[in-house]
PDB file of N, CA and C in Angstrom:
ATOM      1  N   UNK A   1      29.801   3.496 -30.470  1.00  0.00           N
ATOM      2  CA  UNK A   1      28.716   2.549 -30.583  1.00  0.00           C
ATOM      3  C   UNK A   1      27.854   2.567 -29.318  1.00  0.00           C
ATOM      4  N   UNK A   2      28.388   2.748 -28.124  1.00  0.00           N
ATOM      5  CA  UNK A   2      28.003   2.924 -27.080  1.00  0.00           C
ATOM      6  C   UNK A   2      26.922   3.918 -26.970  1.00  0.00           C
ATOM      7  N   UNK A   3      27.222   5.286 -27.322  1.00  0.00           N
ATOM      8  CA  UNK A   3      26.416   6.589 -27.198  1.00  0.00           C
ATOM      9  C   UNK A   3      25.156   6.222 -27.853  1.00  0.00           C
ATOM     10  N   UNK A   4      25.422   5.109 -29.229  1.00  0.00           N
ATOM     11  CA  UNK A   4      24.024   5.292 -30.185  1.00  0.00           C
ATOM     12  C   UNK A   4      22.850   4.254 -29.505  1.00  0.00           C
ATOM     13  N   UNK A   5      23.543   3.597 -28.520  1.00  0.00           N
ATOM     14  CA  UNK A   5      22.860   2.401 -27.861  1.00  0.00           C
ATOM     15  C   UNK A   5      22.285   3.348 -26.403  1.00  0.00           C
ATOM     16  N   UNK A   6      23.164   3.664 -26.476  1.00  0.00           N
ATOM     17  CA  UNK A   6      22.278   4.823 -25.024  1.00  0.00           C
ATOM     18  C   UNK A   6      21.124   5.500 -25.488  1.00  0.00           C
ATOM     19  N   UNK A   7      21.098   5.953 -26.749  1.00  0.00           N
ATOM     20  CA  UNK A   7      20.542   7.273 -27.059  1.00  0.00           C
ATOM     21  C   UNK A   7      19.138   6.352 -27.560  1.00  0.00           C
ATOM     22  N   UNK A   8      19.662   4.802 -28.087  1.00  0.00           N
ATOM     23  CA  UNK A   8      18.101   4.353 -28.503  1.00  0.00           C
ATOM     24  C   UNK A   8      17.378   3.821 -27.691  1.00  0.00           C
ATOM     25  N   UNK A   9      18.584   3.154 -26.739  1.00  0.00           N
ATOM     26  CA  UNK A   9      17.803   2.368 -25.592  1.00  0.00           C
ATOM     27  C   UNK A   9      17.053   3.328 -24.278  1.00  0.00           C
ATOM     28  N   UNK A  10      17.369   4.500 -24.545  1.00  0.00           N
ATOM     29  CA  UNK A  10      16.723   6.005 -23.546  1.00  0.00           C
ATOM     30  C   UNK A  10      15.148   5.452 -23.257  1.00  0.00           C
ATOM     31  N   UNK A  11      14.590   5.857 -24.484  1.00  0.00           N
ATOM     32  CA  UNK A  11      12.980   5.624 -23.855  1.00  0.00           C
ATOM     33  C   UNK A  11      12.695   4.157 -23.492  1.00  0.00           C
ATOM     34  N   UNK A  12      13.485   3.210 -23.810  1.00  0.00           N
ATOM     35  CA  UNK A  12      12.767   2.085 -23.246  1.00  0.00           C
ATOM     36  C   UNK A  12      12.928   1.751 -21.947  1.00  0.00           C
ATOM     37  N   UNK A  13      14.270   2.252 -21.612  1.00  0.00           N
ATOM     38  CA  UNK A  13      14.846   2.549 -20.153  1.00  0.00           C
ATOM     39  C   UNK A  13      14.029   3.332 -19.170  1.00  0.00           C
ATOM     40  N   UNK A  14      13.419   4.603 -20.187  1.00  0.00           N
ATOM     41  CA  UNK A  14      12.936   5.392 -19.251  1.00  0.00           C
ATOM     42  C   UNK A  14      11.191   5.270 -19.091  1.00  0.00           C
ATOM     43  N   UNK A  15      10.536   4.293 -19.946  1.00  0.00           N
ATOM     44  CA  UNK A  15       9.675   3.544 -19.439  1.00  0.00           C
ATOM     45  C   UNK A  15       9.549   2.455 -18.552  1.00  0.00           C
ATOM     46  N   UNK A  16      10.664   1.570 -18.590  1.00  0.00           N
ATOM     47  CA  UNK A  16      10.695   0.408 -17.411  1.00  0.00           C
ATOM     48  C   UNK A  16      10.612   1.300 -16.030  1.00  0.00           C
ATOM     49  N   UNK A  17      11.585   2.422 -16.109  1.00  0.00           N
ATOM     50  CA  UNK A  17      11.534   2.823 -14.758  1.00  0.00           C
ATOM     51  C   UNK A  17      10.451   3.452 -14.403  1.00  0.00           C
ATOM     52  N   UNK A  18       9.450   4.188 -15.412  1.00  0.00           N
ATOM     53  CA  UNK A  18       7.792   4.848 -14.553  1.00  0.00           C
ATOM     54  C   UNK A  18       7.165   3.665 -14.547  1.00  0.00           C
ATOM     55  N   UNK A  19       7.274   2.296 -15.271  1.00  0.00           N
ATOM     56  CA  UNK A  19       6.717   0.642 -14.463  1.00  0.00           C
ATOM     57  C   UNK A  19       6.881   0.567 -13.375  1.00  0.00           C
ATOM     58  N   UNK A  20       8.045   0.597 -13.254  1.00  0.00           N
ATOM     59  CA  UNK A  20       8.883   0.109 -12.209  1.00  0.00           C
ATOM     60  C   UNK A  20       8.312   1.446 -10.722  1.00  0.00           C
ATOM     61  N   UNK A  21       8.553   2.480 -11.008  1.00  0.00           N
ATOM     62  CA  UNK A  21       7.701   2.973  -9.661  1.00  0.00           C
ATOM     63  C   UNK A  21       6.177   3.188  -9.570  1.00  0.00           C
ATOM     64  N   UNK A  22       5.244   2.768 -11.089  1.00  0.00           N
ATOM     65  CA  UNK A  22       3.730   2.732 -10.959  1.00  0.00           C
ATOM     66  C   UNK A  22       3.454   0.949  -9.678  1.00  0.00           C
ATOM     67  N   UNK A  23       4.379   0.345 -10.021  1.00  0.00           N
ATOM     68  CA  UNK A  23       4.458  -1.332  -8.984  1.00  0.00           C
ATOM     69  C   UNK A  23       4.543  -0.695  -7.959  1.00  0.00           C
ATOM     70  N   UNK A  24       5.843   0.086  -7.326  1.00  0.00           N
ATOM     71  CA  UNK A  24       6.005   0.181  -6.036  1.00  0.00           C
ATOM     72  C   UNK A  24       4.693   1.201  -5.393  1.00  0.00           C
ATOM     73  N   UNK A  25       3.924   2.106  -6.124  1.00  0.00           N
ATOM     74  CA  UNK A  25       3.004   2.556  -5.898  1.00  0.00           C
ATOM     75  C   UNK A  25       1.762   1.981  -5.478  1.00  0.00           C
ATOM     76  N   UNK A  26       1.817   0.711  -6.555  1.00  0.00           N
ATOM     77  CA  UNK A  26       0.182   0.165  -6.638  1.00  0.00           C
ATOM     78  C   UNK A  26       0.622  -1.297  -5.352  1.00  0.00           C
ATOM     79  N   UNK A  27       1.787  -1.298  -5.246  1.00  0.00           N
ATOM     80  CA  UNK A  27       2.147  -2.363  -3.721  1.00  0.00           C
ATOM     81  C   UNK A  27       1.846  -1.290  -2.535  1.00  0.00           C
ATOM     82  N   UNK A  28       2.200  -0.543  -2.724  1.00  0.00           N
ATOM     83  CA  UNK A  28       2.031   0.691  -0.851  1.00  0.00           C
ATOM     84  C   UNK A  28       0.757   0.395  -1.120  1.00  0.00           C
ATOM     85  N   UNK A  29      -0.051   1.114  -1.975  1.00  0.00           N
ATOM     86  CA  UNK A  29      -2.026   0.848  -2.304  1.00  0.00           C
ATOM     87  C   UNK A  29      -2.154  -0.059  -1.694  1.00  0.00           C
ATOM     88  N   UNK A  30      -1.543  -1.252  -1.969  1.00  0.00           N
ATOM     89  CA  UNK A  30      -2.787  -2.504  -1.722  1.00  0.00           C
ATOM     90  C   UNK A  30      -2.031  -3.376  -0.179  1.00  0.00           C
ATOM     91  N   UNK A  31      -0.974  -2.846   0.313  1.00  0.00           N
ATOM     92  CA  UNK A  31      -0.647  -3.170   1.575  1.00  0.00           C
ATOM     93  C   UNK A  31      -0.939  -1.940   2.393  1.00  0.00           C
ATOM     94  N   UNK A  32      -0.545  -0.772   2.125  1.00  0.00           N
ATOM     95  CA  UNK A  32      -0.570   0.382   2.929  1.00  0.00           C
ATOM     96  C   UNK A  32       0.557   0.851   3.984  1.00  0.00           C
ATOM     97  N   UNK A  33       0.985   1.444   4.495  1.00  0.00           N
ATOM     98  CA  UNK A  33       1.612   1.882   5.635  1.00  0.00           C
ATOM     99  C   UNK A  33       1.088   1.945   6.729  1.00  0.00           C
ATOM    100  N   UNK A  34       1.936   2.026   7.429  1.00  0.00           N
ATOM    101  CA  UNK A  34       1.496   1.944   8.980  1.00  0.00           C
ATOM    102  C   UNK A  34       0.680   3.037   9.590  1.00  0.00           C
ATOM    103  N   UNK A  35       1.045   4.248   8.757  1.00  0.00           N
ATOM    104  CA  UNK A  35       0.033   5.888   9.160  1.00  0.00           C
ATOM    105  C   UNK A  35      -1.268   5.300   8.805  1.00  0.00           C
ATOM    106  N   UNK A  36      -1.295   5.446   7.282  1.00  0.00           N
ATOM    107  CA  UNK A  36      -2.380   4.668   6.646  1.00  0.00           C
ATOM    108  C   UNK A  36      -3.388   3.643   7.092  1.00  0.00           C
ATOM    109  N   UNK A  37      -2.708   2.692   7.916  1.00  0.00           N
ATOM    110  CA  UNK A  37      -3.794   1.897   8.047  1.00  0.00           C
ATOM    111  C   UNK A  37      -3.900   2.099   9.483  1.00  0.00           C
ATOM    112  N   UNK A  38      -3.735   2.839   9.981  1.00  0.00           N
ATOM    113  CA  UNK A  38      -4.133   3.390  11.690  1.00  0.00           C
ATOM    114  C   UNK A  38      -5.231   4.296  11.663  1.00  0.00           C
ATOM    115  N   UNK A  39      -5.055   4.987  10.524  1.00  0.00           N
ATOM    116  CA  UNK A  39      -6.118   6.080  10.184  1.00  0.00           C
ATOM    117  C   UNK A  39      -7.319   5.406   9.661  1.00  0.00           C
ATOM    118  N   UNK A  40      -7.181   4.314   8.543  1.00  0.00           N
ATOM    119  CA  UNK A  40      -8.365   3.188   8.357  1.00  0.00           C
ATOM    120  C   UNK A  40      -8.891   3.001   9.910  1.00  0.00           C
ATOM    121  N   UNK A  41      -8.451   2.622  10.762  1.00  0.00           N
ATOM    122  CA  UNK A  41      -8.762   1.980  12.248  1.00  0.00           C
ATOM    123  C   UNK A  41      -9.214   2.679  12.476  1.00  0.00           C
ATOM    124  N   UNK A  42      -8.998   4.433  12.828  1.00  0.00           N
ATOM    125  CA  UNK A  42      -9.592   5.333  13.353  1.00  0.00           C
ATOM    126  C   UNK A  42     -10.947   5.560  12.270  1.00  0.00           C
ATOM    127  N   UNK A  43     -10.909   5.391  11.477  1.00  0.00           N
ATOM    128  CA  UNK A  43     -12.134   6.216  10.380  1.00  0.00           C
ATOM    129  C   UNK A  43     -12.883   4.735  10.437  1.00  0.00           C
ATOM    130  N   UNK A  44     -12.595   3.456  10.882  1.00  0.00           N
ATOM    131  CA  UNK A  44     -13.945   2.307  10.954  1.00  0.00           C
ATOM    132  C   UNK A  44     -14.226   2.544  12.253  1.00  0.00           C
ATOM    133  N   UNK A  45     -13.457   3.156  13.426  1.00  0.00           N
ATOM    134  CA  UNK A  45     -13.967   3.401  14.667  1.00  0.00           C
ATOM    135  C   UNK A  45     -15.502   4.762  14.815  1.00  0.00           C
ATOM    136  N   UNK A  46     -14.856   5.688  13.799  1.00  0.00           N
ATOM    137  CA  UNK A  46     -15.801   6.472  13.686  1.00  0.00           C
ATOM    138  C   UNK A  46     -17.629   6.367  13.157  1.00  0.00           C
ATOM    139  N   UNK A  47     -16.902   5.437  11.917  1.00  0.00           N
ATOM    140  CA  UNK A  47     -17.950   4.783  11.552  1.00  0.00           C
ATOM    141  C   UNK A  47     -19.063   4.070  12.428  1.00  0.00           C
ATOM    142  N   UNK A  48     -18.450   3.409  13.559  1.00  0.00           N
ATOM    143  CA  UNK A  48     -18.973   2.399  13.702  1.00  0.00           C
ATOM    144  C   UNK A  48     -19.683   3.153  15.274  1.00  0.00           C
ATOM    145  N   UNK A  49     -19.103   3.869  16.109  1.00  0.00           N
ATOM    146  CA  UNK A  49     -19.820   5.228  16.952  1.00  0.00           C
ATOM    147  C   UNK A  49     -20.653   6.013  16.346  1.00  0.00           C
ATOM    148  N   UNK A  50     -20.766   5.661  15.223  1.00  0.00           N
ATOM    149  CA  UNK A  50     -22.054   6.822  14.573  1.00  0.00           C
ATOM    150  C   UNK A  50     -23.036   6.242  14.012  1.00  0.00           C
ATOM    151  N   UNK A  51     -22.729   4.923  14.032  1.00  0.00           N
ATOM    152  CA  UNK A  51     -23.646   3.501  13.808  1.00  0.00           C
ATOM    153  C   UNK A  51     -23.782   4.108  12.123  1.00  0.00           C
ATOM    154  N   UNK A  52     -22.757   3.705  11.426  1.00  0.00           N
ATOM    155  CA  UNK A  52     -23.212   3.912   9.780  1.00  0.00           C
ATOM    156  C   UNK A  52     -22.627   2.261   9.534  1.00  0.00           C
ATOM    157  N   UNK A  53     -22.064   1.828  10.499  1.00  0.00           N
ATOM    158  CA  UNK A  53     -21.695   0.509  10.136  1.00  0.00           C
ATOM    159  C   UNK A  53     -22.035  -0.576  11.823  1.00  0.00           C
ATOM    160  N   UNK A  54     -22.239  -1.657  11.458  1.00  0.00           N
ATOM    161  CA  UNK A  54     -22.791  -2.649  12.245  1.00  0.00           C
ATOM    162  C   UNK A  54     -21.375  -3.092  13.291  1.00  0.00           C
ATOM    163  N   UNK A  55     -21.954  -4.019  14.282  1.00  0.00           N
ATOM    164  CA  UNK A  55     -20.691  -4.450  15.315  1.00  0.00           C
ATOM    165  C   UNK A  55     -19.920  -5.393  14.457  1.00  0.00           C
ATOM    166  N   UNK A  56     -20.813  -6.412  13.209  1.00  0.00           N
ATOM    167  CA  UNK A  56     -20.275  -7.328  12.526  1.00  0.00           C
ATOM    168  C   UNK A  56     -19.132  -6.818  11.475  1.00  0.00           C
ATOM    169  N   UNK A  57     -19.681  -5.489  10.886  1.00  0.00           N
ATOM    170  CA  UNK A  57     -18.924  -5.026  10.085  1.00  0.00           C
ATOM    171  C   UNK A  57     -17.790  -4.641  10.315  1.00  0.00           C
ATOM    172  N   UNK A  58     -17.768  -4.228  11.327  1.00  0.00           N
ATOM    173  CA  UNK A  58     -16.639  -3.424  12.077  1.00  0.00           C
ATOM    174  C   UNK A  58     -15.807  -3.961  12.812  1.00  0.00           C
ATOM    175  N   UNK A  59     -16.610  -5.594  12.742  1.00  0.00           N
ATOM    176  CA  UNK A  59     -15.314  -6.268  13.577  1.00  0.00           C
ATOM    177  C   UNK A  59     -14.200  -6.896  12.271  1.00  0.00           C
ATOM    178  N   UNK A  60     -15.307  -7.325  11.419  1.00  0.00           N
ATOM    179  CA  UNK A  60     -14.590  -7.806   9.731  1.00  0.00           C
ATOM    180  C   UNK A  60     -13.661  -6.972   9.645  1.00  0.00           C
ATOM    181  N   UNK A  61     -13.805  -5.893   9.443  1.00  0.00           N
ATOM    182  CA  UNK A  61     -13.062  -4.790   8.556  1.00  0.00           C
ATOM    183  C   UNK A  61     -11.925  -4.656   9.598  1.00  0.00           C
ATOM    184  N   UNK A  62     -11.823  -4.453  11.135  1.00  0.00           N
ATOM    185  CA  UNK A  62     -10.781  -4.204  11.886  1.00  0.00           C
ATOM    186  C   UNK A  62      -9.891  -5.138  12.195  1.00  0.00           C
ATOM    187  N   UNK A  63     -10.327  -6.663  11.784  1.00  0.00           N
ATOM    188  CA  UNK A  63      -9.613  -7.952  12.124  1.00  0.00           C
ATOM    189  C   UNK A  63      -8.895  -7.658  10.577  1.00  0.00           C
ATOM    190  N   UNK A  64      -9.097  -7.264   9.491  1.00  0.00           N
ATOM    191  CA  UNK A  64      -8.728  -7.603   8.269  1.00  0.00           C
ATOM    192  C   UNK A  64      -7.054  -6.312   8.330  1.00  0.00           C
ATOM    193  N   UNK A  65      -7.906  -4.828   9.027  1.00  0.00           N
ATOM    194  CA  UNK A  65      -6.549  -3.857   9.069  1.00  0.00           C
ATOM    195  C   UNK A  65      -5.561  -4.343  10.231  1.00  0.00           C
ATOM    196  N   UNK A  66      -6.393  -4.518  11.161  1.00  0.00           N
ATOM    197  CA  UNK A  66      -4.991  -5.272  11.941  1.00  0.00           C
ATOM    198  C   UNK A  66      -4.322  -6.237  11.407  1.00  0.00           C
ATOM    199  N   UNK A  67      -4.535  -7.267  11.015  1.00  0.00           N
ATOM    200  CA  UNK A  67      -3.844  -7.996  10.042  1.00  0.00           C
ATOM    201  C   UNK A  67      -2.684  -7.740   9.258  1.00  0.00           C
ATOM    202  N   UNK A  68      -3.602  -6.607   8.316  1.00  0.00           N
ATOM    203  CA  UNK A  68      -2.278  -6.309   7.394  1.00  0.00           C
ATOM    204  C   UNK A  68      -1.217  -5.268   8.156  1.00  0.00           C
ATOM    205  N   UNK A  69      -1.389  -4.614   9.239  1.00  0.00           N
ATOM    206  CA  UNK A  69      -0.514  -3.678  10.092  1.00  0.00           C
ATOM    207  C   UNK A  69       0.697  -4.668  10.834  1.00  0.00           C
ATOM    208  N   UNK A  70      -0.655  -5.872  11.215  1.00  0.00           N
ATOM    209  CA  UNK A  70       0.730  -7.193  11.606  1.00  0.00           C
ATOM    210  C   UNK A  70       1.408  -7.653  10.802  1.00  0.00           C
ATOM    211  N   UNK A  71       1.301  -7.751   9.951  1.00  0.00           N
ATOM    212  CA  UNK A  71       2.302  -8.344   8.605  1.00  0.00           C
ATOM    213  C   UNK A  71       3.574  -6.975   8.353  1.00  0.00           C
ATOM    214  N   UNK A  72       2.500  -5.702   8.340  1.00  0.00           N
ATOM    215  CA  UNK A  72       3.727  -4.797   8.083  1.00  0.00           C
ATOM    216  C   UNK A  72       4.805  -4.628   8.849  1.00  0.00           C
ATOM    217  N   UNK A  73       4.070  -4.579   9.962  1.00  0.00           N
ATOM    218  CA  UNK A  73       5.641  -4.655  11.543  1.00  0.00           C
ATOM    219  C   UNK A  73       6.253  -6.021  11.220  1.00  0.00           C
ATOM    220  N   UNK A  74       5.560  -7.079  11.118  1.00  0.00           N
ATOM    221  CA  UNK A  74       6.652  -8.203  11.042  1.00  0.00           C
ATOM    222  C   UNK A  74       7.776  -8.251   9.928  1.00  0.00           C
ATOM    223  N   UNK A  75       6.963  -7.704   8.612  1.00  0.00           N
ATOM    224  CA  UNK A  75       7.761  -7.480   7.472  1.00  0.00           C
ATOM    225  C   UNK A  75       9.079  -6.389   7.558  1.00  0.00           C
ATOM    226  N   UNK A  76       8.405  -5.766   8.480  1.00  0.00           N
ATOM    227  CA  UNK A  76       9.775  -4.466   8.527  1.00  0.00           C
ATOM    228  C   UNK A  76      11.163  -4.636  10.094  1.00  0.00           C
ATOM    229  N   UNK A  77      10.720  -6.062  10.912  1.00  0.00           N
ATOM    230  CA  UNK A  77      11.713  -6.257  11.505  1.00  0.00           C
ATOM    231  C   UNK A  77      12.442  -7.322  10.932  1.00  0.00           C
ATOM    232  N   UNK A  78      11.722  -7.812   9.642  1.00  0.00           N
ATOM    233  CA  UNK A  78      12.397  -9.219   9.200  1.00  0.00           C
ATOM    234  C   UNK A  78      13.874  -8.202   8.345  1.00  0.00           C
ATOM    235  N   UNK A  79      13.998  -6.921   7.840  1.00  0.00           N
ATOM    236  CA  UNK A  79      14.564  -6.335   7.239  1.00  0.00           C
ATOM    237  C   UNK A  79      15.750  -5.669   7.877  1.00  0.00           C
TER     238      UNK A  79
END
């Protein structure tokens, strides 16, 4: 009885789990890593030496990545 419950419950199993890592995907996206958002820092620094973006903009956008870089270090010594 077991095998026939494996064999039906397969694809539903094996859809929760490509859910289950499309989440952990679309969470790294929208927090980022620590490479990741250093390289944001460097590419609004560039931006902003080549004047394609303003002092205002560039301060928005760098208060917002530092931010989430502080949350990530704090999040990863709370662990």
């Amino acid at each position: 009885m077991f095998i026939i419950d494996d064999i039906l419950l397969a694809p539903i199993k094996g859809l929760m789990g490509i859910f289950k890592k499309i989440q952990e995907l679309a969470e790294e996206e929208m927090e980022g890593t620590p490479e990741k958002l250093k390289r944001e820092l460097l590419e609004l620094q560039m931006l902003f030496e080549t004047d394609q973006i303003n002092e205002e903009e560039y301060s928005k956008k760098e208060k917002n990545v530092l931010e989430r870089l502080n949350a990530l270090q704090k999040e990863a010594k709370g662990r």
